[in-house]
PDB file of N, CA and C in Angstrom:
ATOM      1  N   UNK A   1       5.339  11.530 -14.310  1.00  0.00           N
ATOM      2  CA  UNK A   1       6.074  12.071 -13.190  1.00  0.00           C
ATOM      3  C   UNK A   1       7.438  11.415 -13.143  1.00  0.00           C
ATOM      4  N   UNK A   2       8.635  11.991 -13.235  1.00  0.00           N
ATOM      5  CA  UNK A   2       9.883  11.286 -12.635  1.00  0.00           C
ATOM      6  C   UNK A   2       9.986  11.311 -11.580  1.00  0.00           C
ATOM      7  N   UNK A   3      11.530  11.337 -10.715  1.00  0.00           N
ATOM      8  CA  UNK A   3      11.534  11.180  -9.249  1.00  0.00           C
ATOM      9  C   UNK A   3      11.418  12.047  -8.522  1.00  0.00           C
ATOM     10  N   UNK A   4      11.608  13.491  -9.097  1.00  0.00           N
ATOM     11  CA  UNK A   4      11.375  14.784  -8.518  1.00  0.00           C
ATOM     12  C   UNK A   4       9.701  14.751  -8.106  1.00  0.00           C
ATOM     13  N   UNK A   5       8.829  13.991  -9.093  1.00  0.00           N
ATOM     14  CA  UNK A   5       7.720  14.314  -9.441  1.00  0.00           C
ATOM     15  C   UNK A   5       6.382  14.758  -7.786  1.00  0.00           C
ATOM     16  N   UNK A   6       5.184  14.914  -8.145  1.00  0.00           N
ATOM     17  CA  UNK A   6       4.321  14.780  -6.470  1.00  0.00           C
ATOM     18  C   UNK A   6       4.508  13.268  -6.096  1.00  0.00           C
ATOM     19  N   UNK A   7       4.340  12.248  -6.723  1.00  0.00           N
ATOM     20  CA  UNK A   7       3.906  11.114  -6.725  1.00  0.00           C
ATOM     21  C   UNK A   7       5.430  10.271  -5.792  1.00  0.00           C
ATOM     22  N   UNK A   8       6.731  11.275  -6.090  1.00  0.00           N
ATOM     23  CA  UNK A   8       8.186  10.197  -5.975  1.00  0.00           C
ATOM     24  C   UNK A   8       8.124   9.329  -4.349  1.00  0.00           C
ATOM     25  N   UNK A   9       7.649   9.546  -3.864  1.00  0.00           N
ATOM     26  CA  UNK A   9       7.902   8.694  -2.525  1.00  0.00           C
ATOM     27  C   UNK A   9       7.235   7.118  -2.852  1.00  0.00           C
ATOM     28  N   UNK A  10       6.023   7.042  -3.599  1.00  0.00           N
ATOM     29  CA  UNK A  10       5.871   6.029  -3.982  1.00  0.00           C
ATOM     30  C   UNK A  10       6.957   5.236  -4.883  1.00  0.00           C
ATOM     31  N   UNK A  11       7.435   6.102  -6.244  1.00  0.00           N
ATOM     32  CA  UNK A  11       8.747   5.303  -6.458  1.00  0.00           C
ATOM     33  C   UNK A  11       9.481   4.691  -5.504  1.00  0.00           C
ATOM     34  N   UNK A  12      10.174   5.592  -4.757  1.00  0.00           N
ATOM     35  CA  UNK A  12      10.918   5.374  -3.548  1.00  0.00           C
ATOM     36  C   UNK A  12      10.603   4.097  -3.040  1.00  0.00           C
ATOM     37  N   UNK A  13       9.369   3.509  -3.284  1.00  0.00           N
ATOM     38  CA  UNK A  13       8.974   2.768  -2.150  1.00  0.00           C
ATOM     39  C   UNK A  13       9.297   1.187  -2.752  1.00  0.00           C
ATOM     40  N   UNK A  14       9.074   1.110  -3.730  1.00  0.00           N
ATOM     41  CA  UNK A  14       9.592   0.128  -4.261  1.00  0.00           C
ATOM     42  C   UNK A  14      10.154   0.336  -6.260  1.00  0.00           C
ATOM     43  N   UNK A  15      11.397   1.172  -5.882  1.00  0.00           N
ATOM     44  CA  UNK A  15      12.600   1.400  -6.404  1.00  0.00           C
ATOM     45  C   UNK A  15      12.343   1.589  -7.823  1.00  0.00           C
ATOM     46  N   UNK A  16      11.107   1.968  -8.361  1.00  0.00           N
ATOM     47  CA  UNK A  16      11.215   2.092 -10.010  1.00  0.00           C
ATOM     48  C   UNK A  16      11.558   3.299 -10.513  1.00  0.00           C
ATOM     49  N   UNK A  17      12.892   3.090 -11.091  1.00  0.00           N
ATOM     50  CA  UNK A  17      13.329   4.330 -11.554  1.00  0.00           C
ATOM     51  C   UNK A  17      12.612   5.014 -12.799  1.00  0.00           C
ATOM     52  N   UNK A  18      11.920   4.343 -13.485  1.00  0.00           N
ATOM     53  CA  UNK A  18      11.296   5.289 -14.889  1.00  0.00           C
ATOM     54  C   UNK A  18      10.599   6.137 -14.220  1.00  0.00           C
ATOM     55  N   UNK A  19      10.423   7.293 -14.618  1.00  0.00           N
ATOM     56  CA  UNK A  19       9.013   8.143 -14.307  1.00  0.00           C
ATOM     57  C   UNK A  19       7.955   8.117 -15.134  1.00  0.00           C
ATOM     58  N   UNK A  20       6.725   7.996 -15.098  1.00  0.00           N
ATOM     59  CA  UNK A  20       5.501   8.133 -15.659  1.00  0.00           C
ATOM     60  C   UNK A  20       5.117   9.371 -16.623  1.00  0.00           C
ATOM     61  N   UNK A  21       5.236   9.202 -17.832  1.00  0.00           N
ATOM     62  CA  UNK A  21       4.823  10.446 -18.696  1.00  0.00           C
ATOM     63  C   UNK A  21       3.307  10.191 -18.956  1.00  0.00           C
ATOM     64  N   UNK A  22       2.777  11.324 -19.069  1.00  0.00           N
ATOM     65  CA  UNK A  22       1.272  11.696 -19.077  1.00  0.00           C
ATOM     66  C   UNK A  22       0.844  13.044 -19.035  1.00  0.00           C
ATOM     67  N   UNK A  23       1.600  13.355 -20.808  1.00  0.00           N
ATOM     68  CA  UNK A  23       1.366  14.784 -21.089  1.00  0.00           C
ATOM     69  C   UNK A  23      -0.239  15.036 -21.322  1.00  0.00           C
ATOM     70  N   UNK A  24      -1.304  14.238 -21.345  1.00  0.00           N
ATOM     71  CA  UNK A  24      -2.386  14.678 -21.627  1.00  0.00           C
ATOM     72  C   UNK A  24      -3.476  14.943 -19.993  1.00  0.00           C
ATOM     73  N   UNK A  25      -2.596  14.181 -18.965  1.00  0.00           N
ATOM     74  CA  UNK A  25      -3.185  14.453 -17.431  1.00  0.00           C
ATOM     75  C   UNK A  25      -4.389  13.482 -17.258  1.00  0.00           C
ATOM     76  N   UNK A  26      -4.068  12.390 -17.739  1.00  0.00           N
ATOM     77  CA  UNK A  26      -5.356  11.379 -18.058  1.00  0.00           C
ATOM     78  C   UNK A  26      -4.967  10.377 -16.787  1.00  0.00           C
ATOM     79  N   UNK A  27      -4.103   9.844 -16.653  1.00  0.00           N
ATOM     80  CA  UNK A  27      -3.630   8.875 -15.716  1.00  0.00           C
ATOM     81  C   UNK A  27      -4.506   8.873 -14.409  1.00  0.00           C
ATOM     82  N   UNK A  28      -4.300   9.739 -13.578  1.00  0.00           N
ATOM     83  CA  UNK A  28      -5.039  10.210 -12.228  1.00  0.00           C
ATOM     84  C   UNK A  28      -6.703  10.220 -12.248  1.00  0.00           C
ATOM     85  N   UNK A  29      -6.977  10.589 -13.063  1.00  0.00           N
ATOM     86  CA  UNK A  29      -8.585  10.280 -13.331  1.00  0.00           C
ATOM     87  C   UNK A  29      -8.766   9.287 -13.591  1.00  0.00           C
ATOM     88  N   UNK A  30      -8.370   8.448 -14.492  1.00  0.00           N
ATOM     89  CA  UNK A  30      -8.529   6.953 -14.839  1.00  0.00           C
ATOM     90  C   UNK A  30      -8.530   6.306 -13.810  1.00  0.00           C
ATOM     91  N   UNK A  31      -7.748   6.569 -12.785  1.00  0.00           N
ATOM     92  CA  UNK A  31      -7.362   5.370 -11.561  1.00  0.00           C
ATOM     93  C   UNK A  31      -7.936   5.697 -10.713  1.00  0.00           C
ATOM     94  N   UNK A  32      -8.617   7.262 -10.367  1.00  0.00           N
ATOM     95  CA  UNK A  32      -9.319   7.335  -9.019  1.00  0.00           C
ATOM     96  C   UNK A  32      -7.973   7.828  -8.116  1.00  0.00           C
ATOM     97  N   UNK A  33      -6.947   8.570  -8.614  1.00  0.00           N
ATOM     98  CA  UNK A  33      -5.750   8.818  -7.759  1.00  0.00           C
ATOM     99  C   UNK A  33      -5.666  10.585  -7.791  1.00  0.00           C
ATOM    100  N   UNK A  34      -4.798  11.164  -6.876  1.00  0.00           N
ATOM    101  CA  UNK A  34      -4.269  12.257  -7.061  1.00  0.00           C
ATOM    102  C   UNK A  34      -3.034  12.401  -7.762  1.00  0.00           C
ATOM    103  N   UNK A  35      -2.629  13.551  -8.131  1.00  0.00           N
ATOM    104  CA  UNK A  35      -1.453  13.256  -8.879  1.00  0.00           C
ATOM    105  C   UNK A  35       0.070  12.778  -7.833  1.00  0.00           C
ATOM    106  N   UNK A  36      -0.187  12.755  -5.956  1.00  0.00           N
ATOM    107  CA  UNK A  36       0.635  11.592  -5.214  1.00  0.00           C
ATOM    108  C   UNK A  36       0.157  10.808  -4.971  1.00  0.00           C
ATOM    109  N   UNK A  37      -1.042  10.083  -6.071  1.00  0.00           N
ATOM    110  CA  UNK A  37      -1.410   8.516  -5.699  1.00  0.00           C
ATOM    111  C   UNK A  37      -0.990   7.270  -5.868  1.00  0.00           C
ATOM    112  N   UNK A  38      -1.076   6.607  -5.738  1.00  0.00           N
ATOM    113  CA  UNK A  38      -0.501   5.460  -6.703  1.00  0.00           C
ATOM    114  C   UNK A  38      -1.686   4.210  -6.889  1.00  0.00           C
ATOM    115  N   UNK A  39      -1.423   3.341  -7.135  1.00  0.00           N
ATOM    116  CA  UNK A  39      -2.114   2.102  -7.359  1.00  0.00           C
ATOM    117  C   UNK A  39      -1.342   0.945  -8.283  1.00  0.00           C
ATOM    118  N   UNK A  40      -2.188  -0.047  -7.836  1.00  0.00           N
ATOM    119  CA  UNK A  40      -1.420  -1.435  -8.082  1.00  0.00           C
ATOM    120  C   UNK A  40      -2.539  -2.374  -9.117  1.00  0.00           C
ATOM    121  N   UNK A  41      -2.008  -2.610 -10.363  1.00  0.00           N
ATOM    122  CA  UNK A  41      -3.103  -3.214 -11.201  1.00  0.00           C
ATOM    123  C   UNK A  41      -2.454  -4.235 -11.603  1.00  0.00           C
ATOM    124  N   UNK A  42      -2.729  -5.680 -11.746  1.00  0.00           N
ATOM    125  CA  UNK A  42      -3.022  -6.928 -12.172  1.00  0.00           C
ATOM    126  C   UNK A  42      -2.618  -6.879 -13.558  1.00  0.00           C
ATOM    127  N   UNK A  43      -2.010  -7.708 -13.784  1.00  0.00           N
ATOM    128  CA  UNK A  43      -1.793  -7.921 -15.245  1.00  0.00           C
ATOM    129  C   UNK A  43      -2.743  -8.036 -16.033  1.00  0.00           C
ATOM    130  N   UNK A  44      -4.200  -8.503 -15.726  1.00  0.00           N
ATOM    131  CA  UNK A  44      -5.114  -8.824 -16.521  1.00  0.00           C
ATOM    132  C   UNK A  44      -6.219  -6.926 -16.230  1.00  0.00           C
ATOM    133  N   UNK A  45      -5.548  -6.182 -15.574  1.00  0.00           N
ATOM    134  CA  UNK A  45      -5.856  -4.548 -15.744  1.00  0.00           C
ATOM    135  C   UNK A  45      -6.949  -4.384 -14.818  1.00  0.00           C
ATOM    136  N   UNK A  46      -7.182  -5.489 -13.692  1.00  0.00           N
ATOM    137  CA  UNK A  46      -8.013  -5.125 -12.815  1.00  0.00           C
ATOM    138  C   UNK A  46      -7.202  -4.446 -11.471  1.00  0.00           C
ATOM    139  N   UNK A  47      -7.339  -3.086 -11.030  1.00  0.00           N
ATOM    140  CA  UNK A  47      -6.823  -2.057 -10.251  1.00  0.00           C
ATOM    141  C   UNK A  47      -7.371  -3.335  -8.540  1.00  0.00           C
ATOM    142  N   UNK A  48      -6.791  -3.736  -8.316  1.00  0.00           N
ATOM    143  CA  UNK A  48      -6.135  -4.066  -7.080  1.00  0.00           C
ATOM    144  C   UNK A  48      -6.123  -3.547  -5.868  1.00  0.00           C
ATOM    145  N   UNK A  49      -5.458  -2.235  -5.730  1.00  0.00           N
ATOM    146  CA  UNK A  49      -5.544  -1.280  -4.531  1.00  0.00           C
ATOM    147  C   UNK A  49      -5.009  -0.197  -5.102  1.00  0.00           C
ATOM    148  N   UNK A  50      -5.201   1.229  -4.899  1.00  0.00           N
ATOM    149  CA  UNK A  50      -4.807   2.468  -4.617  1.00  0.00           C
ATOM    150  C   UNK A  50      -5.102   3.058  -3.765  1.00  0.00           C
ATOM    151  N   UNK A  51      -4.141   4.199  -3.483  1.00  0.00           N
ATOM    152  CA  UNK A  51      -3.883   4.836  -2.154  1.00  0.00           C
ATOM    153  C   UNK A  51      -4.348   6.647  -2.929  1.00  0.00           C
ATOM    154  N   UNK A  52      -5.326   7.169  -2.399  1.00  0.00           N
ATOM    155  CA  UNK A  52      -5.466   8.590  -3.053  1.00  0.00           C
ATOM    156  C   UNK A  52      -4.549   9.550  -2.758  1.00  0.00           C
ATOM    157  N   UNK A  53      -3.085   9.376  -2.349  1.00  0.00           N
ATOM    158  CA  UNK A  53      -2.854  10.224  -1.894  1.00  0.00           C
ATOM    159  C   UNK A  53      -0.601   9.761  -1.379  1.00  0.00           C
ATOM    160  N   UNK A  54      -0.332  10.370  -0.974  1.00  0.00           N
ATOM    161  CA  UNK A  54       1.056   9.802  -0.017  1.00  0.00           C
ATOM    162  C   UNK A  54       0.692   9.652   0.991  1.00  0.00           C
ATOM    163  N   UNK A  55       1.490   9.133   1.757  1.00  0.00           N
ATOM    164  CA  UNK A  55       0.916   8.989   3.207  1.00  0.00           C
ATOM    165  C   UNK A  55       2.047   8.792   4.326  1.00  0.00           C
ATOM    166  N   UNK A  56       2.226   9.096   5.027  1.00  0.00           N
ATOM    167  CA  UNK A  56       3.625   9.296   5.936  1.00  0.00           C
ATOM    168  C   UNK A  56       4.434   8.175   5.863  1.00  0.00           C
ATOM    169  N   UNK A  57       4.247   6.683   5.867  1.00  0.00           N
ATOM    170  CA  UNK A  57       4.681   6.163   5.647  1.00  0.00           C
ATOM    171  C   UNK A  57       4.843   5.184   4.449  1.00  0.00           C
ATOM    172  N   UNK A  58       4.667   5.421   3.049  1.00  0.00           N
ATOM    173  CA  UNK A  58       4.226   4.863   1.790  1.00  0.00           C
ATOM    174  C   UNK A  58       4.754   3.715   2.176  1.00  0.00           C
ATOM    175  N   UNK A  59       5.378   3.142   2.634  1.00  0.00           N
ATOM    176  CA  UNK A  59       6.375   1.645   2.457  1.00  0.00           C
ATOM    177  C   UNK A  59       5.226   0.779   3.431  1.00  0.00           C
ATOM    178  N   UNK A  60       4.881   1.140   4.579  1.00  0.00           N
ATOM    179  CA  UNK A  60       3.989   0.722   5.897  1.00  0.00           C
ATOM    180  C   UNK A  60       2.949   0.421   4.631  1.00  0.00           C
ATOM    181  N   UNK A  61       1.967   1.486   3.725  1.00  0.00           N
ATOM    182  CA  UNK A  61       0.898   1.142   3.778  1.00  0.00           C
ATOM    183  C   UNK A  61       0.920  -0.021   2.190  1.00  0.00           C
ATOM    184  N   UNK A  62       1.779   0.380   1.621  1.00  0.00           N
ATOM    185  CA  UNK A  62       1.870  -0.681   0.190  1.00  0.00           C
ATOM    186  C   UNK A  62       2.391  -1.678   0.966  1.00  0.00           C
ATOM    187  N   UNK A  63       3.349  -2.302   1.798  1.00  0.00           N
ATOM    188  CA  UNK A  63       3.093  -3.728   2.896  1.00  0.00           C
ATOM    189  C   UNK A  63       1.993  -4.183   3.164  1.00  0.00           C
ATOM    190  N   UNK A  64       0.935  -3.551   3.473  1.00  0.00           N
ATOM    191  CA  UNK A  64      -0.430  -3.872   4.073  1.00  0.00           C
ATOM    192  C   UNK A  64      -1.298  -4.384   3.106  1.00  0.00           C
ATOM    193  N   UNK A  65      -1.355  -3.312   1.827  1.00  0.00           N
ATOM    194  CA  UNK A  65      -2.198  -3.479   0.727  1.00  0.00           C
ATOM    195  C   UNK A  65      -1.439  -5.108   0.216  1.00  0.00           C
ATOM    196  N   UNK A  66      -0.184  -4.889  -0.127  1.00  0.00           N
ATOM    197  CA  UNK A  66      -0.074  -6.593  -0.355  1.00  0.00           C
ATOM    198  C   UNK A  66      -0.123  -7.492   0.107  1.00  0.00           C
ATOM    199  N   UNK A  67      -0.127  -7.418   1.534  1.00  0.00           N
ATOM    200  CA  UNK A  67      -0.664  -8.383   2.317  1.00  0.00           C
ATOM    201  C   UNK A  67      -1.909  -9.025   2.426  1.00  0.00           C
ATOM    202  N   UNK A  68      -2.750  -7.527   2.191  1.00  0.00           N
ATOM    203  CA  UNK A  68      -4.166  -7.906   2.638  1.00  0.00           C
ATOM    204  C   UNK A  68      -4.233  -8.549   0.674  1.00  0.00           C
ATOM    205  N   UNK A  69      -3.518  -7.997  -0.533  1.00  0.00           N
ATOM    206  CA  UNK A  69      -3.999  -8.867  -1.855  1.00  0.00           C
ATOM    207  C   UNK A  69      -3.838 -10.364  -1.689  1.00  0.00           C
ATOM    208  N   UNK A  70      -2.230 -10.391  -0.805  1.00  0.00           N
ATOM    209  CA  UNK A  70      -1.478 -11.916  -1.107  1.00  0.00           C
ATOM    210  C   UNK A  70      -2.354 -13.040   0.351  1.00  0.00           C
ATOM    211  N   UNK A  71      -3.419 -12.227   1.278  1.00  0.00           N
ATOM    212  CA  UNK A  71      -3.887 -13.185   1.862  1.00  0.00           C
ATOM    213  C   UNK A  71      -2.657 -13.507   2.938  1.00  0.00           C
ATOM    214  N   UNK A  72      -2.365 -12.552   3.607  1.00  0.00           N
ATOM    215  CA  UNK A  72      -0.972 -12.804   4.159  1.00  0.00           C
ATOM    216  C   UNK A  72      -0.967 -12.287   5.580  1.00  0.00           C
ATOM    217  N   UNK A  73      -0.134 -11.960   6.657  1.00  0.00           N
ATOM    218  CA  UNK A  73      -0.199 -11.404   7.923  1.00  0.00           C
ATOM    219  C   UNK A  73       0.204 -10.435   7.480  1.00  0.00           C
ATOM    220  N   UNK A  74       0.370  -9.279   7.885  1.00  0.00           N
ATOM    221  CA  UNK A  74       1.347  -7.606   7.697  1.00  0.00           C
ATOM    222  C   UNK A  74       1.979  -7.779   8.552  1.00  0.00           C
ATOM    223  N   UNK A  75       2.582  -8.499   9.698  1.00  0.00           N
ATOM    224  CA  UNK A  75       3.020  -7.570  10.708  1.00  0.00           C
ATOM    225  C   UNK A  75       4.482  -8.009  10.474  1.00  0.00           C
ATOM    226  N   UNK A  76       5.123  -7.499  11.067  1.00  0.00           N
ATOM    227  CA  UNK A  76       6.594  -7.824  10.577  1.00  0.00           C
ATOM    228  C   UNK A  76       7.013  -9.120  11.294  1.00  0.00           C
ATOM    229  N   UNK A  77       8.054  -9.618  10.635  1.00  0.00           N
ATOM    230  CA  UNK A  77       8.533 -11.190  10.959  1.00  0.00           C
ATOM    231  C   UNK A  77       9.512 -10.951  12.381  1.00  0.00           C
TER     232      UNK A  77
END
């Protein structure tokens, strides 16, 4: 997906400009996502959190998800 793509608000959300190629449509099944899902995987390839979907506020809920990974408060400072 580039930025046009279903998925772009998650770009948006924290600024990665490449888009995701996945001419064979494998990606989204692998992860348990829709094609506006996203998810967050660990360097060592253990999936972390995903979101099935966009969600009105993508920025609100990837704050939360790293909060609740990094053991942290969410609420704003």
């Amino acid at each position: 997906m580039g930025r046009g793509g279903p998925g772009h608000a998650w770009l948006d959300v924290h600024r990665i400009g490449a888009g995701l190629r996945d001419p064979e449509d494998r990606f989204c099944g692998a992860y348990g996502i829709t094609r506006t899902g996203a998810t967050l995987v660990r360097p060592d390839g253990f999936v972390a959190w995903r979101a099935d979907r966009v969600y009105e506020r993508p920025e609100d809920e990837l704050r939360r998800a790293l909060a609740r990974l990094l053991a942290q408060d969410d609420r704003p400072g």
